[in-house]
Structure formats: structure tokens, C-alpha cells
C-alpha atoms as a PDB file:
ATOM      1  CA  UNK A   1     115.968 119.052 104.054  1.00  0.00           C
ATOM      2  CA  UNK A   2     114.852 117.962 107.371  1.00  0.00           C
ATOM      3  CA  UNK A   3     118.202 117.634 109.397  1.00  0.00           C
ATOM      4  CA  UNK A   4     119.065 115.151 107.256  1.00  0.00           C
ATOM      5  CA  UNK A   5     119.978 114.551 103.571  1.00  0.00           C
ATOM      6  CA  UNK A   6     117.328 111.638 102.976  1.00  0.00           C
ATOM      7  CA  UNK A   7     114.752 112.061 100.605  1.00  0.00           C
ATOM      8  CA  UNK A   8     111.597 110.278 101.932  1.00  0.00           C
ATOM      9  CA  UNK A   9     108.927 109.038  99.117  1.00  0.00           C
ATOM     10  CA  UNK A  10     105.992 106.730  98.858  1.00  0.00           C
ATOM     11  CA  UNK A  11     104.639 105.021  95.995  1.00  0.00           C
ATOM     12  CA  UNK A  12     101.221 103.939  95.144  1.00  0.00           C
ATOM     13  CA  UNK A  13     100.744 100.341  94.371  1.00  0.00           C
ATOM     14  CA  UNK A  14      98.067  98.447  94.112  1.00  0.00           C
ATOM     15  CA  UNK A  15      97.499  95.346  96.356  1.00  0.00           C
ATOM     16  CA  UNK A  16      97.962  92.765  93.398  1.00  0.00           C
ATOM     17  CA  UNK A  17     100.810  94.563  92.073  1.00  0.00           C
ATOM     18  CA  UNK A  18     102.189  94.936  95.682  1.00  0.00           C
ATOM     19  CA  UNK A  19     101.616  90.858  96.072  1.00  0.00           C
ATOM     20  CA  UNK A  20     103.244  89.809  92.702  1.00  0.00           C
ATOM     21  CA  UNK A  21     106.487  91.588  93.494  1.00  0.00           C
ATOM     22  CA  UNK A  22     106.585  89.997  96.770  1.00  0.00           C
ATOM     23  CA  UNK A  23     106.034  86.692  95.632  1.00  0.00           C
ATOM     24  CA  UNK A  24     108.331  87.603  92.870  1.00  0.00           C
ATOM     25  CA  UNK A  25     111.181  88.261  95.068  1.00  0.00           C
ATOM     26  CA  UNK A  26     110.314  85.163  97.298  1.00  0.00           C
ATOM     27  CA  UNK A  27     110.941  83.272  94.099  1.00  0.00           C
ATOM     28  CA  UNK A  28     113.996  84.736  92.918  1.00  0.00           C
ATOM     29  CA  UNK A  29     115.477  84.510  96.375  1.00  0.00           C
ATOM     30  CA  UNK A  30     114.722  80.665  96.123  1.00  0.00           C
ATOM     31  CA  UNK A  31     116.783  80.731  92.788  1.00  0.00           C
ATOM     32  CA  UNK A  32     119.549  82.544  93.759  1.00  0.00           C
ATOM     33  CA  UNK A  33     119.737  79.590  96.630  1.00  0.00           C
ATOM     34  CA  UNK A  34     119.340  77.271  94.278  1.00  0.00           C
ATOM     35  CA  UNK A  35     121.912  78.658  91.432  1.00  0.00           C
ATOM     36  CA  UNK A  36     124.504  78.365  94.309  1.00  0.00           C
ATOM     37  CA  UNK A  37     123.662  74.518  94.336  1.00  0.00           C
ATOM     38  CA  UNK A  38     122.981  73.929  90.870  1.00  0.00           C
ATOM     39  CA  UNK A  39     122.879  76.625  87.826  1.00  0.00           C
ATOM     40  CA  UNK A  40     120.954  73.979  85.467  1.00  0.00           C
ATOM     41  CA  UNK A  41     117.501  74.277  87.529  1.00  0.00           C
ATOM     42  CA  UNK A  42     117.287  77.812  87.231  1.00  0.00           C
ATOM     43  CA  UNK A  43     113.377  78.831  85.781  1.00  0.00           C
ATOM     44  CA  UNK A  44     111.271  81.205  86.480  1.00  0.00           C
ATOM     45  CA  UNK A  45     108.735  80.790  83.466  1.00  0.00           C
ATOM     46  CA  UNK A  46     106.440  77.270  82.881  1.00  0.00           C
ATOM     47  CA  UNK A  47     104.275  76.273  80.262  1.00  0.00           C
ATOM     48  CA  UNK A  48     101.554  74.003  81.285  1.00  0.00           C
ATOM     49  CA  UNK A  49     103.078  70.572  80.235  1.00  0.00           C
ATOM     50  CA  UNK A  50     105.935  71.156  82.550  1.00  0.00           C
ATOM     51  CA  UNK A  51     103.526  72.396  84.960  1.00  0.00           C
ATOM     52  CA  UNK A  52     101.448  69.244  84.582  1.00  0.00           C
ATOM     53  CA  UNK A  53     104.703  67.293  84.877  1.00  0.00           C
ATOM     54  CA  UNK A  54     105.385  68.818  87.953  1.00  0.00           C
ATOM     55  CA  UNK A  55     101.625  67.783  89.381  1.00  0.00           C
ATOM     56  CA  UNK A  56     101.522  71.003  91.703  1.00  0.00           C
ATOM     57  CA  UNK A  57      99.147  71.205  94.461  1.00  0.00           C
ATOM     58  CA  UNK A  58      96.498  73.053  93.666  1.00  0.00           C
ATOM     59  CA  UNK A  59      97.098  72.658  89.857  1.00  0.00           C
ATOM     60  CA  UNK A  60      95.190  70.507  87.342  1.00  0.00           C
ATOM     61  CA  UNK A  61      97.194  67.729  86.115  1.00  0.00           C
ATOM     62  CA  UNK A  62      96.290  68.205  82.395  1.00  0.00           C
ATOM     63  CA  UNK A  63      98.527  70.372  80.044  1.00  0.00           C
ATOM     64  CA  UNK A  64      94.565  71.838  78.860  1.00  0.00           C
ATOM     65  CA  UNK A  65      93.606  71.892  82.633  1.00  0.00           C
ATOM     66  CA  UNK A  66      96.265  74.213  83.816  1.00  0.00           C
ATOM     67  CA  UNK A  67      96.079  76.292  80.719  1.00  0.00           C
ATOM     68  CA  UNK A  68      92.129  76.818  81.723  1.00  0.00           C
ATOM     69  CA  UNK A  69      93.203  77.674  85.347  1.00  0.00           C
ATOM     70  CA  UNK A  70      95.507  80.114  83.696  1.00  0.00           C
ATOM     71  CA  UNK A  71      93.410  81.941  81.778  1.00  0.00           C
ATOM     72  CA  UNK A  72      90.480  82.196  84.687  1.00  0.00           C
ATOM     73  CA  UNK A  73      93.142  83.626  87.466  1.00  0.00           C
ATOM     74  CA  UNK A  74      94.215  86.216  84.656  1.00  0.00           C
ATOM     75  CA  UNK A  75      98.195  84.493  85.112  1.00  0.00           C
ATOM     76  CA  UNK A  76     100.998  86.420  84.343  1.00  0.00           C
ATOM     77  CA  UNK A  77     102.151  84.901  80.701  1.00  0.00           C
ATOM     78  CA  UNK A  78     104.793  85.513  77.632  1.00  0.00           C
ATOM     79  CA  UNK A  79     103.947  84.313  74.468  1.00  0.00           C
ATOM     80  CA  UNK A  80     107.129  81.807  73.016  1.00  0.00           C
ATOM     81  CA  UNK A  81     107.081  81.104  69.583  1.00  0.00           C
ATOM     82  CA  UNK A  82     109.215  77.665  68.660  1.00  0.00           C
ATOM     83  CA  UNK A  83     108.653  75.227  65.344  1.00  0.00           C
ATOM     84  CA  UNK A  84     105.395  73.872  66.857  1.00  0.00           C
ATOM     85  CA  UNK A  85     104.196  77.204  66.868  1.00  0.00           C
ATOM     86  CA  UNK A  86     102.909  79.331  69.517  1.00  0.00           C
ATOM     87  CA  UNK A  87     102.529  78.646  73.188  1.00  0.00           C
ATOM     88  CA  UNK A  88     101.994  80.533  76.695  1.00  0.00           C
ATOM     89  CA  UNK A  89     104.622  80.058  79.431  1.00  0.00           C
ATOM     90  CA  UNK A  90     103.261  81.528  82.742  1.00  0.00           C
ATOM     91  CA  UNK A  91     105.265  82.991  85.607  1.00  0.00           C
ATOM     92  CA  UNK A  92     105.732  80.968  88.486  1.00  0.00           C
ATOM     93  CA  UNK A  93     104.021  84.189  90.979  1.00  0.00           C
ATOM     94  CA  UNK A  94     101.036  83.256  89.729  1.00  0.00           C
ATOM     95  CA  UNK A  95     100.310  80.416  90.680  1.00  0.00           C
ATOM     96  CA  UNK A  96      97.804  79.727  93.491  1.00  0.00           C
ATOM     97  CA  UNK A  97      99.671  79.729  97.125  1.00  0.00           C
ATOM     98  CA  UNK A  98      99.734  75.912  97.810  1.00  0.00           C
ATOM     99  CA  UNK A  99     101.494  75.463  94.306  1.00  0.00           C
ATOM    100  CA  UNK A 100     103.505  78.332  94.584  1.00  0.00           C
ATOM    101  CA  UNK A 101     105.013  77.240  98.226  1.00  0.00           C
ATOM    102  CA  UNK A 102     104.925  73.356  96.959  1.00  0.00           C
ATOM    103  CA  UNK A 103     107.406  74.581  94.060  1.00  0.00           C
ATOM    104  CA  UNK A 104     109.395  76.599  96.496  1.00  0.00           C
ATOM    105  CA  UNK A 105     109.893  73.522  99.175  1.00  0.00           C
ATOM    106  CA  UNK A 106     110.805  71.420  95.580  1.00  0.00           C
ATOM    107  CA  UNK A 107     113.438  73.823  94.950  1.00  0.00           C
ATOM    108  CA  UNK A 108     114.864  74.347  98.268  1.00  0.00           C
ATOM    109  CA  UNK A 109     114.511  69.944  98.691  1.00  0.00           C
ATOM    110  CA  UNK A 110     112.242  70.986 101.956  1.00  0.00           C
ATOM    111  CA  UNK A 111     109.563  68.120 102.552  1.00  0.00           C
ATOM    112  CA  UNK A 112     106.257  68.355 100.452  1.00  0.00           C
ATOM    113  CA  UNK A 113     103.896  71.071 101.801  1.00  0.00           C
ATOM    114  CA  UNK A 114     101.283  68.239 102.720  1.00  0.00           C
ATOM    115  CA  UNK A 115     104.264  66.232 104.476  1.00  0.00           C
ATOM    116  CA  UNK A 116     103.939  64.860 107.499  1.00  0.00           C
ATOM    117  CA  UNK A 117     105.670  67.287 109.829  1.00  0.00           C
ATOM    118  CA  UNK A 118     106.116  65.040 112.919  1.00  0.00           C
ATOM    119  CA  UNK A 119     110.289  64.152 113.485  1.00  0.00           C
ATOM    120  CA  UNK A 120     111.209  67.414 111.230  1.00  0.00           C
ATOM    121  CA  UNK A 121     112.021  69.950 113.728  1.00  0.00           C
ATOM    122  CA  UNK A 122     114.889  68.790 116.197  1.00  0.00           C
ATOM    123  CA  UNK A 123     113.576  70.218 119.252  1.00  0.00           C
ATOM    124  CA  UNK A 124     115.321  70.236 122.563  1.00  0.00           C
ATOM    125  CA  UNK A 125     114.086  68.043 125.866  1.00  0.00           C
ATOM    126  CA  UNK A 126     112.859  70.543 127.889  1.00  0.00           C
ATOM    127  CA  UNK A 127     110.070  70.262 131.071  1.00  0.00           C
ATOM    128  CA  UNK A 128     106.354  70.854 130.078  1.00  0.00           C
ATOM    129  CA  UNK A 129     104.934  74.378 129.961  1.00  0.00           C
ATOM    130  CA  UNK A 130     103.593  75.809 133.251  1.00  0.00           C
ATOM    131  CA  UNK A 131     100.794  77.830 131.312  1.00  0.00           C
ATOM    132  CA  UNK A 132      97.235  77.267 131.295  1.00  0.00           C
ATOM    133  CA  UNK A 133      95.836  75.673 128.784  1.00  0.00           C
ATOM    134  CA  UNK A 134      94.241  78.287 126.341  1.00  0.00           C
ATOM    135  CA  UNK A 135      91.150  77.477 124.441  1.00  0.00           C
ATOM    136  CA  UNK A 136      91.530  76.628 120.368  1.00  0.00           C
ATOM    137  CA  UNK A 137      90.672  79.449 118.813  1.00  0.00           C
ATOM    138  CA  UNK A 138      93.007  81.805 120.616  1.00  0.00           C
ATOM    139  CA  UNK A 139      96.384  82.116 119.674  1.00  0.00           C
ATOM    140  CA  UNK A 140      98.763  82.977 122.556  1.00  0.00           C
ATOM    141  CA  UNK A 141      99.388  86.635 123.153  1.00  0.00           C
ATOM    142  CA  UNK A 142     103.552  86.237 121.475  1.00  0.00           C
ATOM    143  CA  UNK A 143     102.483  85.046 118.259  1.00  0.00           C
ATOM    144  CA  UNK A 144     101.629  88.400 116.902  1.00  0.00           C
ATOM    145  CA  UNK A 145     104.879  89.870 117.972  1.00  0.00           C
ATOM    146  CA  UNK A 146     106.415  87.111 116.435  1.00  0.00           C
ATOM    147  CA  UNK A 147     104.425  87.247 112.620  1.00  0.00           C
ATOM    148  CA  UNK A 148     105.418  91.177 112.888  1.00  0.00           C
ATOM    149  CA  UNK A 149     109.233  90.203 113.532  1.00  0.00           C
ATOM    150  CA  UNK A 150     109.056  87.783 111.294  1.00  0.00           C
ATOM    151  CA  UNK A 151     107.799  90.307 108.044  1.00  0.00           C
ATOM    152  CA  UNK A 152     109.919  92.559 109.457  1.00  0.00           C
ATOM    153  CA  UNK A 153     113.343  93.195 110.773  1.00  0.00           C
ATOM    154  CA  UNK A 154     113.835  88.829 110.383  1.00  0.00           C
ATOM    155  CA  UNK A 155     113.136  88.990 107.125  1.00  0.00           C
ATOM    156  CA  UNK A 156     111.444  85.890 106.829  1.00  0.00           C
ATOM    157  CA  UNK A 157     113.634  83.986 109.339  1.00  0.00           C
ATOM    158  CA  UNK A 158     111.864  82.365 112.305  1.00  0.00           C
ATOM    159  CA  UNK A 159     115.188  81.728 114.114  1.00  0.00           C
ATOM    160  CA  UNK A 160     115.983  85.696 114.019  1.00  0.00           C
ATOM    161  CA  UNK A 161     112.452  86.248 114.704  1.00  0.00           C
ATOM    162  CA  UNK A 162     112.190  83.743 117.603  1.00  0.00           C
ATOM    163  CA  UNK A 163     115.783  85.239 118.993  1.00  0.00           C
ATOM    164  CA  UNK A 164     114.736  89.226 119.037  1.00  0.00           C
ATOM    165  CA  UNK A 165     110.806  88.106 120.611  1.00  0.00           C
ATOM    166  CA  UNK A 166     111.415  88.773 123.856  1.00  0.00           C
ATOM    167  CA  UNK A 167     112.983  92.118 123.789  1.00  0.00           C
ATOM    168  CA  UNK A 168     109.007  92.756 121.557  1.00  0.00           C
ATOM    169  CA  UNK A 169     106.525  90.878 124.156  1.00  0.00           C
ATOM    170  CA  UNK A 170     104.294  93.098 126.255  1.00  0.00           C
ATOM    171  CA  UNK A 171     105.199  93.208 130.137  1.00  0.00           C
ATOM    172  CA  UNK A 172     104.139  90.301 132.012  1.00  0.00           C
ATOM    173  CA  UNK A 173     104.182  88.008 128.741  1.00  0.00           C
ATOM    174  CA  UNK A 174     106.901  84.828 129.303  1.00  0.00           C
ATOM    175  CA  UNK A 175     108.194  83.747 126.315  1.00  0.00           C
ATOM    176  CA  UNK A 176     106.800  80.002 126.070  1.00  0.00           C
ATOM    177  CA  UNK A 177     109.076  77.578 125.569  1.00  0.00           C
ATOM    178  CA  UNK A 178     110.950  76.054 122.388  1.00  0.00           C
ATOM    179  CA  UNK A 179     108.724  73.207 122.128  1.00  0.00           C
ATOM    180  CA  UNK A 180     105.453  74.690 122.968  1.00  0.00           C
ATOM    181  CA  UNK A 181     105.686  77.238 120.668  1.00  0.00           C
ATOM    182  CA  UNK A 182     106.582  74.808 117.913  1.00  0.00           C
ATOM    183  CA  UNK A 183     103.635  73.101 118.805  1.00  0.00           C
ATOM    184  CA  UNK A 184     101.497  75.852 118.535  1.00  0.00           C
ATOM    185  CA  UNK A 185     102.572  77.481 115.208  1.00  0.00           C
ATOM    186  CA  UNK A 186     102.059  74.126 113.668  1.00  0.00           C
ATOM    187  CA  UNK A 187      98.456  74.153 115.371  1.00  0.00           C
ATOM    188  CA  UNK A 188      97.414  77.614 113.519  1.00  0.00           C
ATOM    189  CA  UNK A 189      99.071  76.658 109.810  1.00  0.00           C
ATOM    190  CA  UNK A 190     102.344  79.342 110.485  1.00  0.00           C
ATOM    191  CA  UNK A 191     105.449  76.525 110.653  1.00  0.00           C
END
């Protein structure tokens, strides 16, 4: 070896199998939060009546309409075979992003994804940012640093990303306050 007894390999995967095993893992993470509250809502496969019952954004509310959607986005389904017969139960990574996130809110009770977000963060009083305004298509300059932090060492988790973001902001760059920045990653669709 190299100095060291680690044993470095890559794997090829392709971007939609790469996606489905994230989203995969976002959803079983969900579970696992949700088996520590309550081992009876634990699913990870839906056929499209309890899909339709569910009335998903993004999802037709017919038990015919999400089985069309299912077939056109090529879902990911098992075949279950009960005394009505046949039927397709499809895996909850498949489904478009604004039903997939509205089913992971549901089962971690967070507001609906088309909630009204004003009063939901607890923010602290603080004075008004000395910056200059910036115009609204820019984001600022610690945002980036921030999205990186977050997909990477914070694992997901804006307070851990928010905490380690100044030790990653380029020289010069003050790290805007609480407020403002909640204000702005609402703005661009990231909180």
C-alpha cells in the first residue's frame, strides 16, 4: 500500500441509479425517525389507491391517474398478488420531488411543502443588515459554501452547516446575519 492500509475504490454508477439510492436513503432515514415515534406507520411501498388517498403534490388524485403517471416516469414497482388479484405497489423514490418531499414533511409532521412559512422559524431580534442591497438574481457570495457544507460534512443539517460557515467563507466575506440569511434562503427555494 500507500503508507497506509486503506484500500481506495470507485464505482461507476449511473446518475439515476446514483439519485434513487439517495432518495432511497433520505426515505429510510425518515422511517427510522419515524419507527422511533411510531412502528405502525412504517412503509416504504404504495399502490396507487393509497397514493390517491394520500392526494400528493404533484400526483393525480385518481387510483388510474397515478397508475398512468407510473408507468410514463418508468416507477420503481413490485408486483403483489392478494385475492383480488394482481396489483403494482410503487416505491416511494420514485415519485416526482414535490410528492416525494410532501410525504417526507407528512412523516416527519413538518408543515405542508406549500405551507405558509411566515411564524415557522423562531428567529432572534437582531439589528438590520449593514450590506448593500444585492440585485434578485444573485445569491450572496456564502450561500454556496453553505449548499457544499450542507451535502457534505452537515449531512443534511442546516444548523451544523450554518455553525462550521464561517471557518468555509472566502476572506473578506461577513457572515450575514441569522435573520437575513433566513430571509434569503427562503427567497431562492433552499429553506
Amino acid at each position: 500500500m500507500f503508507g497506509n492500509d486503506s484500500l481506495e475504490l470507485t464505482v461507476n454508477v449511473s446518475a439515476s441509479e446514483w439519485a434513487y439510492a439517495q432518495r432511497r436513503l433520505t426515505y429510510l432515514e425518515t422511517l427510522l425517525l419515524r419507527i422511533v415515534r411510531d412502528k405502525a406507520h412504517i412503509q416504504e411501498w404504495y399502490d396507487a389507491a393509497e397514493l390517491a388517498a394520500l392526494r400528493l403534490p404533484g400526483l393525480p388524485d385518481s387510483k388510474t391517474g397515478i397508475t398512468r403517471k407510473a408507468t410514463m416516469g418508468n416507477w420503481r414497482r413490485r408486483t403483489l398478488k392478494d385475492r383480488k388479484g394482481r396489483r403494482y405497489v410503487y416505491h416511494a423514490s420514485s415519485f416526482p420531488a414535490r410528492a416525494f418531499d410532501a410525504l417526507i414533511a407528512r412523516l416527519l409532521d413538518l408543515p405542508p411543502v406549500d405551507a405558509d412559512m411566515d411564524g415557522v422559524f423562531a428567529l432572534p431580534v437582531e439589528t438590520p443588515p449593514q450590506h448593500p442591497p444585492m440585485p434578485e438574481n444573485t445569491a450572496p457570495v456564502w450561500v454556496l459554501p453553505l449548499m457544499r457544507l450542507m451535502k457534505g460534512e452537515a449531512n443534511g443539517n442546516l444548523g451544523r452547516a450554518w455553525q462550521a460557515l464561517p471557518a468555509h467563507l472566502p476572506k473578506g466575506i461577513a457572515l450575514p446575519s441569522v435573520r437575513e440569511a433566513a430571509e434569503i434562503l427562503v427567497n431562492l427555494g433552499l429553506a
